[in-house]
Protein backbone atom coordinates (compact mmCIF):
# COMPACT_ATOMS: atom_id res chain seq x y z
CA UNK A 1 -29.31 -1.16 15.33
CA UNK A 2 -27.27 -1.62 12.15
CA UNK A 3 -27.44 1.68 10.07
CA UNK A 4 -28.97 0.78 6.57
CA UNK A 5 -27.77 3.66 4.03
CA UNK A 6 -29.40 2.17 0.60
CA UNK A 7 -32.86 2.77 1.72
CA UNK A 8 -35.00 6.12 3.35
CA UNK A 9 -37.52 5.63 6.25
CA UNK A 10 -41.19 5.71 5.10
CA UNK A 11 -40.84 9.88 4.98
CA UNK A 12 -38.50 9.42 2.26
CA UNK A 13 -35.65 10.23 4.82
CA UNK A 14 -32.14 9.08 4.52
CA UNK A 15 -30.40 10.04 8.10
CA UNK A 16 -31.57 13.65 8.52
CA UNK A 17 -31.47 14.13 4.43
CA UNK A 18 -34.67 13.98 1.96
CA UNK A 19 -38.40 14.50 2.33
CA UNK A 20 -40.42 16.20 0.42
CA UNK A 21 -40.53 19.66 0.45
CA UNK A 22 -43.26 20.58 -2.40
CA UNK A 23 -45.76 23.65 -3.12
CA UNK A 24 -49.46 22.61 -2.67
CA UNK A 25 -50.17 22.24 -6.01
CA UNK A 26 -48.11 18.84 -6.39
CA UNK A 27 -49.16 17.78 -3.23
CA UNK A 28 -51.91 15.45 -4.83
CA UNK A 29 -49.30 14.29 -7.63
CA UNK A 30 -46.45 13.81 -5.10
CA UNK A 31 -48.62 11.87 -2.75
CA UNK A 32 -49.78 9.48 -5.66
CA UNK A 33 -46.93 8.69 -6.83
CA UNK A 34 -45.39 8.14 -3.00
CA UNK A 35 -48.45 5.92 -2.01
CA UNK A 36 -48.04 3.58 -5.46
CA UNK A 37 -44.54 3.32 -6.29
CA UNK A 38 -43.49 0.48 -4.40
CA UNK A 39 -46.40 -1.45 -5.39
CA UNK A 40 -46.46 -0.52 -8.81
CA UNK A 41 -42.26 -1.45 -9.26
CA UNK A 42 -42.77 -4.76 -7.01
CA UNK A 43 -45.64 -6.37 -9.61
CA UNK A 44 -44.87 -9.36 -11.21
CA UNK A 45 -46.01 -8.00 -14.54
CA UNK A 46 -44.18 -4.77 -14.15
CA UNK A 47 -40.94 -6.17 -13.50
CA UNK A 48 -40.85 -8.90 -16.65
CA UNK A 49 -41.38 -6.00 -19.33
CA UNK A 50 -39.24 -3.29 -17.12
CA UNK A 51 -36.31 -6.40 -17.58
CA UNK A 52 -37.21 -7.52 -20.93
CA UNK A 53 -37.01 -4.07 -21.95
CA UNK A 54 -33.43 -3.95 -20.09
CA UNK A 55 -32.04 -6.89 -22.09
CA UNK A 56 -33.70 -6.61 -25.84
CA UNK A 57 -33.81 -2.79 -25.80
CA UNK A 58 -30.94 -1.23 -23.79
CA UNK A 59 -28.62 -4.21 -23.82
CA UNK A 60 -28.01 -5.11 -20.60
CA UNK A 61 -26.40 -6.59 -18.73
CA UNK A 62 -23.43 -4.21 -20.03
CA UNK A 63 -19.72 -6.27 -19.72
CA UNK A 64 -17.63 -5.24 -16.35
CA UNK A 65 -14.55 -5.11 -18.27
CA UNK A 66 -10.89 -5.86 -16.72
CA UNK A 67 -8.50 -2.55 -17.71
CA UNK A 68 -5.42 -3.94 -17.91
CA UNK A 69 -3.17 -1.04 -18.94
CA UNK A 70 -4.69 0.91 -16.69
CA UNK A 71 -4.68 -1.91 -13.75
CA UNK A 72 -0.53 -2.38 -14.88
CA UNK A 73 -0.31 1.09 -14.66
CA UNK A 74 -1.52 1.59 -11.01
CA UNK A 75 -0.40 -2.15 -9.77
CA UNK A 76 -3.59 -2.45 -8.39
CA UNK A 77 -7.04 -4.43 -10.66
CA UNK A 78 -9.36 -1.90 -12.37
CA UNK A 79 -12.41 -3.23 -13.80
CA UNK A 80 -14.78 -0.85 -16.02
CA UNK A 81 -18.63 -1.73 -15.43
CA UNK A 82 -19.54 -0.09 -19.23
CA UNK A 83 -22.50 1.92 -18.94
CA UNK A 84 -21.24 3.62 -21.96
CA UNK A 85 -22.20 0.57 -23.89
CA UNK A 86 -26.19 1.23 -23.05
CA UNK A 87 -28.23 2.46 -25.70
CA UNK A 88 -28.51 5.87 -25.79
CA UNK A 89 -24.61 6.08 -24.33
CA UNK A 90 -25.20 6.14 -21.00
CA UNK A 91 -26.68 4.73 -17.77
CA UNK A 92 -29.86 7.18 -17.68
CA UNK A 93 -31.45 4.83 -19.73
CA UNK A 94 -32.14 2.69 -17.15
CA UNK A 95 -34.16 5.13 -15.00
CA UNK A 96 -36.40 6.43 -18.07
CA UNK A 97 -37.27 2.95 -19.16
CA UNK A 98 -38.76 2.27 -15.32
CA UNK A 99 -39.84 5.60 -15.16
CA UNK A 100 -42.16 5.65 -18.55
CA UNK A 101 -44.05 2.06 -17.22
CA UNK A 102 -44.71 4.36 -14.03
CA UNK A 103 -46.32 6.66 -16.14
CA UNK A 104 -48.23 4.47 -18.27
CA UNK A 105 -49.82 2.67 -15.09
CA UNK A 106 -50.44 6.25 -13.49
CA UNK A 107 -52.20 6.96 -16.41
CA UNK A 108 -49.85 9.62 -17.55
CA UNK A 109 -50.02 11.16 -21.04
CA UNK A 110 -47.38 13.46 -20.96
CA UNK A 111 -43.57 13.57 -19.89
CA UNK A 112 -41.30 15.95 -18.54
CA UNK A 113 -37.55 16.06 -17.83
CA UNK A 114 -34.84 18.40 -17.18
CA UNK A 115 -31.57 17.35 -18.71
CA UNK A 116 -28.00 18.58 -17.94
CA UNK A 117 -25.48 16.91 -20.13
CA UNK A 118 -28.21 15.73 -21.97
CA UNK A 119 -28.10 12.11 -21.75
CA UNK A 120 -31.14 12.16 -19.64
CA UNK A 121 -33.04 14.59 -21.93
CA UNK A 122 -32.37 11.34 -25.25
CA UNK A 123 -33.40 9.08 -22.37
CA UNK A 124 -36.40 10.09 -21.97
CA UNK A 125 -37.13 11.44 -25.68
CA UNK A 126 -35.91 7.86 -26.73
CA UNK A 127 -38.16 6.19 -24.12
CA UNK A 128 -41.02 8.89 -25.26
CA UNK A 129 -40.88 7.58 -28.64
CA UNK A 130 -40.65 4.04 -27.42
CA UNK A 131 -44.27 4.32 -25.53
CA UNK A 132 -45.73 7.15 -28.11
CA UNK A 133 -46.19 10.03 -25.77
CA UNK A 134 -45.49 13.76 -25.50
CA UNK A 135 -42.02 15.16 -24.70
CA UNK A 136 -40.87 18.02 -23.53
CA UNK A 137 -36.98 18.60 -22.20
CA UNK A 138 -36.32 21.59 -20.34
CA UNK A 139 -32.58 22.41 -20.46
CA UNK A 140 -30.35 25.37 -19.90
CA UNK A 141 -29.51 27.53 -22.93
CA UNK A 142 -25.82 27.28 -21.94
CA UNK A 143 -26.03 23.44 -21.84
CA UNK A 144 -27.80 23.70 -25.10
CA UNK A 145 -24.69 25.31 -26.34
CA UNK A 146 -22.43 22.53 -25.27
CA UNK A 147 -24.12 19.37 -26.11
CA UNK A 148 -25.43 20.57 -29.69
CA UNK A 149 -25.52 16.39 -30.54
CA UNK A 150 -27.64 15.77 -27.77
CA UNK A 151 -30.31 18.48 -28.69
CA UNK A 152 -30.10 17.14 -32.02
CA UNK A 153 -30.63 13.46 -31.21
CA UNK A 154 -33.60 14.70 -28.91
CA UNK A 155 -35.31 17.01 -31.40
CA UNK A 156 -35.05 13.55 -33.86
CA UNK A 157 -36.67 11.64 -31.20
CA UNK A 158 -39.71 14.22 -31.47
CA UNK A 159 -38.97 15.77 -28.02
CA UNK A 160 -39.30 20.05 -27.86
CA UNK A 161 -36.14 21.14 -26.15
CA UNK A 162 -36.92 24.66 -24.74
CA UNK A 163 -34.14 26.89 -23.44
CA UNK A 164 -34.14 28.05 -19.60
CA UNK A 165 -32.78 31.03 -19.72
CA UNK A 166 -32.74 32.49 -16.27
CA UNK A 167 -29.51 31.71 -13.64
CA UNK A 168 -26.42 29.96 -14.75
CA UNK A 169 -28.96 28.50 -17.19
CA UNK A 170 -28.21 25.25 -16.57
CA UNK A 171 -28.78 21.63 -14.70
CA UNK A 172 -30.35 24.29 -11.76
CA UNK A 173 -32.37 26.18 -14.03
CA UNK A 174 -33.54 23.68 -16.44
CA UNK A 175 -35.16 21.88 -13.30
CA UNK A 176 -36.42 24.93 -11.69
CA UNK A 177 -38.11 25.36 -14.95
CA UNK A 178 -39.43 21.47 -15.47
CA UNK A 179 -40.87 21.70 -11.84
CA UNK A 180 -42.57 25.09 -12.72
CA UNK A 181 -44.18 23.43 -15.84
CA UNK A 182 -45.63 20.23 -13.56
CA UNK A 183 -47.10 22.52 -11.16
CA UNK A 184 -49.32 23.96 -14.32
CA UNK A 185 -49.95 20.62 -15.70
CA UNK A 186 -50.36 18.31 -12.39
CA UNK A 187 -53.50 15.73 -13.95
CA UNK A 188 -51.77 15.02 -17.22
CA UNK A 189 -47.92 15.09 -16.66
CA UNK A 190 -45.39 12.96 -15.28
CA UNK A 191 -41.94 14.36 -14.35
CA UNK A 192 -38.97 12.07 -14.89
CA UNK A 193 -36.43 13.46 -12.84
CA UNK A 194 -33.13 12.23 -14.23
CA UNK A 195 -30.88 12.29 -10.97
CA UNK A 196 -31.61 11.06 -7.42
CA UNK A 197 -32.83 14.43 -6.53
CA UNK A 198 -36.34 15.68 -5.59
CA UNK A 199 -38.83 15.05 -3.24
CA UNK A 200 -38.97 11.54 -2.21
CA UNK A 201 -40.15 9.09 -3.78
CA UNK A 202 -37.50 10.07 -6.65
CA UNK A 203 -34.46 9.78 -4.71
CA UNK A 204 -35.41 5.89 -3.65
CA UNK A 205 -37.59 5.54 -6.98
CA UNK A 206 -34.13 6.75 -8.89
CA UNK A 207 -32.19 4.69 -6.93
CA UNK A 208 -34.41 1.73 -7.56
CA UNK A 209 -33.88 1.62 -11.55
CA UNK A 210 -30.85 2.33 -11.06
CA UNK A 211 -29.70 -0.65 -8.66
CA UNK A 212 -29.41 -2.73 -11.52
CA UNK A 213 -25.69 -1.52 -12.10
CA UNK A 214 -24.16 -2.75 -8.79
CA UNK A 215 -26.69 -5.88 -9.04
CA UNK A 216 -25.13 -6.76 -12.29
CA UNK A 217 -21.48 -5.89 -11.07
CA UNK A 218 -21.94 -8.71 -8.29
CA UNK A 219 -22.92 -11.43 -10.73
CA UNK A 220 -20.22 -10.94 -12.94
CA UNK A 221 -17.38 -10.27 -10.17
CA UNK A 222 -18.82 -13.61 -8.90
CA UNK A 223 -17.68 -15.17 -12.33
CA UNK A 224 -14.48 -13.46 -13.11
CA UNK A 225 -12.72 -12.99 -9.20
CA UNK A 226 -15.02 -15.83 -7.19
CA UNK A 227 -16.03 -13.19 -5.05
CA UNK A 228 -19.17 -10.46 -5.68
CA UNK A 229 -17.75 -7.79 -3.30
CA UNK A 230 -14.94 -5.18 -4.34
CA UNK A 231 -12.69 -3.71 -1.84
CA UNK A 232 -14.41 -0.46 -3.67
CA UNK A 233 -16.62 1.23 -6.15
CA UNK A 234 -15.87 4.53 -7.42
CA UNK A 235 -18.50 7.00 -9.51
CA UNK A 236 -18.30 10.30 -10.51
CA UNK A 237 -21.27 12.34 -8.64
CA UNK A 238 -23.14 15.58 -9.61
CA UNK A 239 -27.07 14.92 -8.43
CA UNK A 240 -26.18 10.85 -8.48
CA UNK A 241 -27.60 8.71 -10.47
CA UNK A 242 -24.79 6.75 -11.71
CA UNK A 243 -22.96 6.40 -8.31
CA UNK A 244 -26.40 5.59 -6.52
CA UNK A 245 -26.98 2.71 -8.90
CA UNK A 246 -23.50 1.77 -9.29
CA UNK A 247 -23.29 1.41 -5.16
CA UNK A 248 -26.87 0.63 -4.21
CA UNK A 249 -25.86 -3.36 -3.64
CA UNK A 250 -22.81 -2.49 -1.53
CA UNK A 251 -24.03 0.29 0.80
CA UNK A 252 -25.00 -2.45 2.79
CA UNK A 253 -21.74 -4.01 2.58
CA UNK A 254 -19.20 -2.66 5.32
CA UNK A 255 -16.31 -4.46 3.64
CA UNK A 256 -16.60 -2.56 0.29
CA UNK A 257 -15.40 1.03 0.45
CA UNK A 258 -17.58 3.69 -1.48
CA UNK A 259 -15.76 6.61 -3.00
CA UNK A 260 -17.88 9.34 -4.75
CA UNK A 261 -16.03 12.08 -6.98
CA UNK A 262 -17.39 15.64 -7.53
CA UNK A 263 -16.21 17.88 -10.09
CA UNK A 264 -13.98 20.60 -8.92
CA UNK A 265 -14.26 22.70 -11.44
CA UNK A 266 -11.71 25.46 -11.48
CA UNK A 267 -10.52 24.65 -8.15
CA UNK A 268 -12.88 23.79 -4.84
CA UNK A 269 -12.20 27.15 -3.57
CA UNK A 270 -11.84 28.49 -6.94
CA UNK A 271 -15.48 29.92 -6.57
CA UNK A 272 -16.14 28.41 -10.10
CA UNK A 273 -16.56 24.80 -8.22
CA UNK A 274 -19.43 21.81 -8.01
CA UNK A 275 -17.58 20.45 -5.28
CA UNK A 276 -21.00 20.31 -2.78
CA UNK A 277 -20.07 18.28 0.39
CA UNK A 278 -17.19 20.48 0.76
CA UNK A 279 -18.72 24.07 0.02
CA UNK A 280 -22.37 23.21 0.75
CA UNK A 281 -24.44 23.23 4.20
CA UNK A 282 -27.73 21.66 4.63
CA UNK A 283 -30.71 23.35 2.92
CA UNK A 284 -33.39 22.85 0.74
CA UNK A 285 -33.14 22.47 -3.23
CA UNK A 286 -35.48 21.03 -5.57
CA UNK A 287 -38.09 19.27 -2.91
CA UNK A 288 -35.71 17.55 -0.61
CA UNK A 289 -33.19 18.40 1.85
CA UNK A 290 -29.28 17.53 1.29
CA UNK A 291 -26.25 19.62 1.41
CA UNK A 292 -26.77 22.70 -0.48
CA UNK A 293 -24.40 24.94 -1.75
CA UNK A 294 -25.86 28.60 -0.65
CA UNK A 295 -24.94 31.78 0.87
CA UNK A 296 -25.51 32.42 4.63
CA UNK A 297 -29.20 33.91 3.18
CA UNK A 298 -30.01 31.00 1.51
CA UNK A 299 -29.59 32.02 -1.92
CA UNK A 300 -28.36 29.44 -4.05
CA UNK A 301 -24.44 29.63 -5.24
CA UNK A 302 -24.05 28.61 -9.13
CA UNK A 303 -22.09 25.89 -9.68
CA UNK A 304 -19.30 25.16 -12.37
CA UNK A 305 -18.10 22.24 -13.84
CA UNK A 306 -16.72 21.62 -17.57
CA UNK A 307 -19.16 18.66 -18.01
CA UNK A 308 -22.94 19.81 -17.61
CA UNK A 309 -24.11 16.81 -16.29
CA UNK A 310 -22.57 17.44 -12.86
CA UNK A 311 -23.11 21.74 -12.88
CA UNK A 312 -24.93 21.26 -9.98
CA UNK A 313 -24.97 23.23 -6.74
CA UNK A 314 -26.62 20.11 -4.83
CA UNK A 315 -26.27 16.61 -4.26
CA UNK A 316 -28.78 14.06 -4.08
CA UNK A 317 -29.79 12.66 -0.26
CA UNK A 318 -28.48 9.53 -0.03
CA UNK A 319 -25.62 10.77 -1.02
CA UNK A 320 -25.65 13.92 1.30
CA UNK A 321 -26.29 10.74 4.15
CA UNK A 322 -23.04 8.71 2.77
CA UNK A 323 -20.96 11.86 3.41
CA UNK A 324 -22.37 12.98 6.51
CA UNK A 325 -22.12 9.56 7.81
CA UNK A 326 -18.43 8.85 6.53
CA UNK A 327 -19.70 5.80 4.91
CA UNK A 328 -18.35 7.01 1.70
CA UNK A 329 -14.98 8.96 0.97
CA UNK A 330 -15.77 12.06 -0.98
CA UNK A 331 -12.89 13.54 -3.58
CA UNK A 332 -12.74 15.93 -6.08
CA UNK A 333 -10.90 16.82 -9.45
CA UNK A 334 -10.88 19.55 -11.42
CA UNK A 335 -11.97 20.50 -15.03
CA UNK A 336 -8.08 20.33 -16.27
CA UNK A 337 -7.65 16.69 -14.48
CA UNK A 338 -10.46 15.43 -15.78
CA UNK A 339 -9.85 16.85 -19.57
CA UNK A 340 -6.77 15.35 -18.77
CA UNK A 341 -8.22 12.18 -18.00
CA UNK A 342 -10.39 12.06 -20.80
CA UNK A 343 -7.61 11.56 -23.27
CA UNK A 344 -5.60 9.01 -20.96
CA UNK A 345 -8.07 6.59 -20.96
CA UNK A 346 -8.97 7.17 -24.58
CA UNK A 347 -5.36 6.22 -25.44
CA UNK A 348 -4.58 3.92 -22.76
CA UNK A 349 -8.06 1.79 -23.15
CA UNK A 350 -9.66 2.49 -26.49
CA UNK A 351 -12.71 3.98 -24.69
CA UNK A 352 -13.71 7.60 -25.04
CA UNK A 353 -15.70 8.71 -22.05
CA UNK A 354 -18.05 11.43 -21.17
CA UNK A 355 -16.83 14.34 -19.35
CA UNK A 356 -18.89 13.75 -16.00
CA UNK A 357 -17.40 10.38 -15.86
CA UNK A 358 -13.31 10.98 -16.35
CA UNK A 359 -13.51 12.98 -13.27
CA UNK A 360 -14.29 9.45 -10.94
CA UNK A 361 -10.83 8.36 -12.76
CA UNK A 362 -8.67 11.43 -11.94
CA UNK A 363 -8.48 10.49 -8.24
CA UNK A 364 -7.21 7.00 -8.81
CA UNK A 365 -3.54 7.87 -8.45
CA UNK A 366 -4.53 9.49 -4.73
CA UNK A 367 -6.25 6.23 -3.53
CA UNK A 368 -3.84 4.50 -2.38
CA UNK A 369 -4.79 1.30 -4.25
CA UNK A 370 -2.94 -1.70 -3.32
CA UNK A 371 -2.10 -4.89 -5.71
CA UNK A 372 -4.70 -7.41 -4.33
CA UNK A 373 -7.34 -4.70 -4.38
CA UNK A 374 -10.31 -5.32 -6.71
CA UNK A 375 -11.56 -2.02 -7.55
CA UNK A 376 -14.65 -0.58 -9.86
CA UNK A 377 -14.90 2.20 -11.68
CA UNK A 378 -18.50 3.37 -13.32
CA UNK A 379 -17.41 3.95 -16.77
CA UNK A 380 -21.20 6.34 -17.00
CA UNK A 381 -21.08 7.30 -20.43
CA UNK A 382 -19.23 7.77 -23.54
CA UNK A 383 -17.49 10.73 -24.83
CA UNK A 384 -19.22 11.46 -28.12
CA UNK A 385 -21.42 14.61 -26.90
CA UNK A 386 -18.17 16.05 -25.54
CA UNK A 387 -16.35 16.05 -28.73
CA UNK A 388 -16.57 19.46 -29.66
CA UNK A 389 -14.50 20.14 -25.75
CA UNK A 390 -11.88 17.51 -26.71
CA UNK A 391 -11.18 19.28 -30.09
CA UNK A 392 -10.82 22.55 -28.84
CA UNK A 393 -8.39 21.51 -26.48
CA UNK A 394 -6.70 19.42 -28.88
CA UNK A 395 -6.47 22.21 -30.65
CA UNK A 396 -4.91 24.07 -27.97
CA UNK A 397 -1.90 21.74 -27.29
């Protein structure tokens, strides 16, 4: 039986990763939610606004650029599939747009998110604004800190951005604190989880929204190469959003290798590290089961990373399955490489990218990548909430 690693069994299982692991008070919500889903995403009617939204609102498709200084530089072909280029900055647009037709057909009046880097938290503000309805953003008061322009663009959106203040007060808390708030608000509220995290359906739900990154890069390497299959697709990954949507059409694909990159932070065995498939075990973190970083007690490790959006101490299932399986190659860099990084491609491409995703092109000098290799890197977001990091290390040098 051929393995198939883009899609969980009906428990929401991806290899021995996932589930859903919830107290009894969102038992009713999960269950909902779980037993319409599918339905709700596979309707006719559904799908022509969730598109039309995709194309006259976000922009899409976004262009798969060809890098060419940095392709000459590593004698290999780089394209750039330009996420950066969807409204808002960044590919979590996708996922709130499909997310906030969910709600609306579930009858939801009210939305909650956690947000890390805060491109998830505008998402869904922007989306909230879109479709009229209440927002609230739960994010830590470190992150808060760091991505000032985000809060700001969210609290202009009309979203309330409260603080979590508890932990590393961060991605971690900021969810602990979301799920906390839909267990007192189950009949009214709809949680739009921003990473494919959670108790299933979100992982696959996620995942779903996202797909239409890798469906897009298909099409268009169709048109510019005469083939729609790379020899491989690399993606920064904290949680996994970007790298589930930006593989989700090649998973299935033997011939296309998958590489996932994980933020180092100070070092994987720094102790001030995100680096979860190589410091985590299997445990349970936010409703599903995946590779946890945690003490031999259980307790949760914090994380560190330089970009917020991947401060995580877990990883989301299908991702936990790719490693676990081999089917993808897991690597690292650190917080200096991908700073680093940051300003090379700025000055080698003209693009300024977010933190979160300069650390999927810090490993592209330890790949290996040959000349007639066709390779794709998620280009996730742009750089602009990270300014305030670039200066001060500009102003460093």
């Amino acid at each position: 039986m051929v393995q198939v690693f883009s899609k969980p069994d009906e428990n929401g299982y991806y290899g021995e990763f996932g589930g859903a692991y919830i107290p009894e008070m969102l038992y009713q919500n999960v269950e909902h939610l779980k037993s319409a889903y599918l339905s709700i995403i596979g309707d006719p009617v559904f799908q022509k606004e969730f598109h039309a939204l995709l194309k006259d609102y976000v922009g899409r498709p976004t262009p798969l650029f060809l890098a060419e200084r940095l392709s000459e530089r590593f004698g290999s072909t780089i394209y750039l599939k330009r996420e950066d280029l969807c409204h808002t900055g960044a590919h979590k647009i996708n996922n709130t747009i499909g997310q906030i037709l969910l709600a609306q057909r579930l009858g939801k009046t009210r939305i909650i998110a956690e947000t890390g880097a805060g491109q998830h938290g505008v998402a869904t503000a922007t989306v909230c604004a879109l479709k009229g309805m209440e927002c609230i953003v739960y994010m830590g008061e470190k992150d808060i800190q760091r991505q000032a322009p985000n809060v700001a663009r969210m609290k202009m959106l009309g979203a309330k951005v409260i603080p979590a203040t508890s932990g590393s007060k961060t991605l971690k808390d900021a969810t602990n604190e979301a799920i906390r708030d839909w267990i007192n608000n189950p009949v009214d509220t709809h949680y739009i989880i921003g990473s494919v995290v959670g108790p299933h359906p979100y992982p696959d739900m996620v995942s779903i929204f996202q797909s239409v990154i890798s469906a897009e890069i298909r099409v268009q390497l169709k048109e510019k190469t005469g083939n729609e299959l790379p020899t491989r697709v690399i993606a920064c990954v904290g949680g996994g959003s970007n790298a589930a949507g930006a593989f989700y059409h090649f998973l299935d694909e033997p011939a296309v290798e998958i590489v996932s990159v994980e933020a180092a932070g100070h070092g994987v065995n720094s102790g001030m590290s995100a680096a979860t498939t190589q410091l985590g075990v299997p445990g349970i973190l936010h409703g599903s089961k995946s590779i946890v970083m945690q003490t031999a007690d259980g307790q949760v490790v914090e994380p560190h990373s330089i970009s917020a959006g991947l401060d995580y101490p877990g990883i989301g299932p299908m991702h936990a399955n790719l490693y676990t399986s081999k089917r993808a190659r897991f690597m690292s860099a650190t917080d200096e490489e991908a700073l680093s990084w940051a300003f090379e491609l700025s000055r080698m491409e003209g693009i300024i990218p977010a933190l979160e995703t300069a650390h999927a092109f810090a490993v592209l000098g330890e790949m290996g990548l040959k000349k007639n290799d066709v390779n794709v890197v998620c280009l996730s977001g742009r750089g602009d909430k990270d300014l305030s990091t670039y200066m001060n290390a500009m102003n460093e040098q």
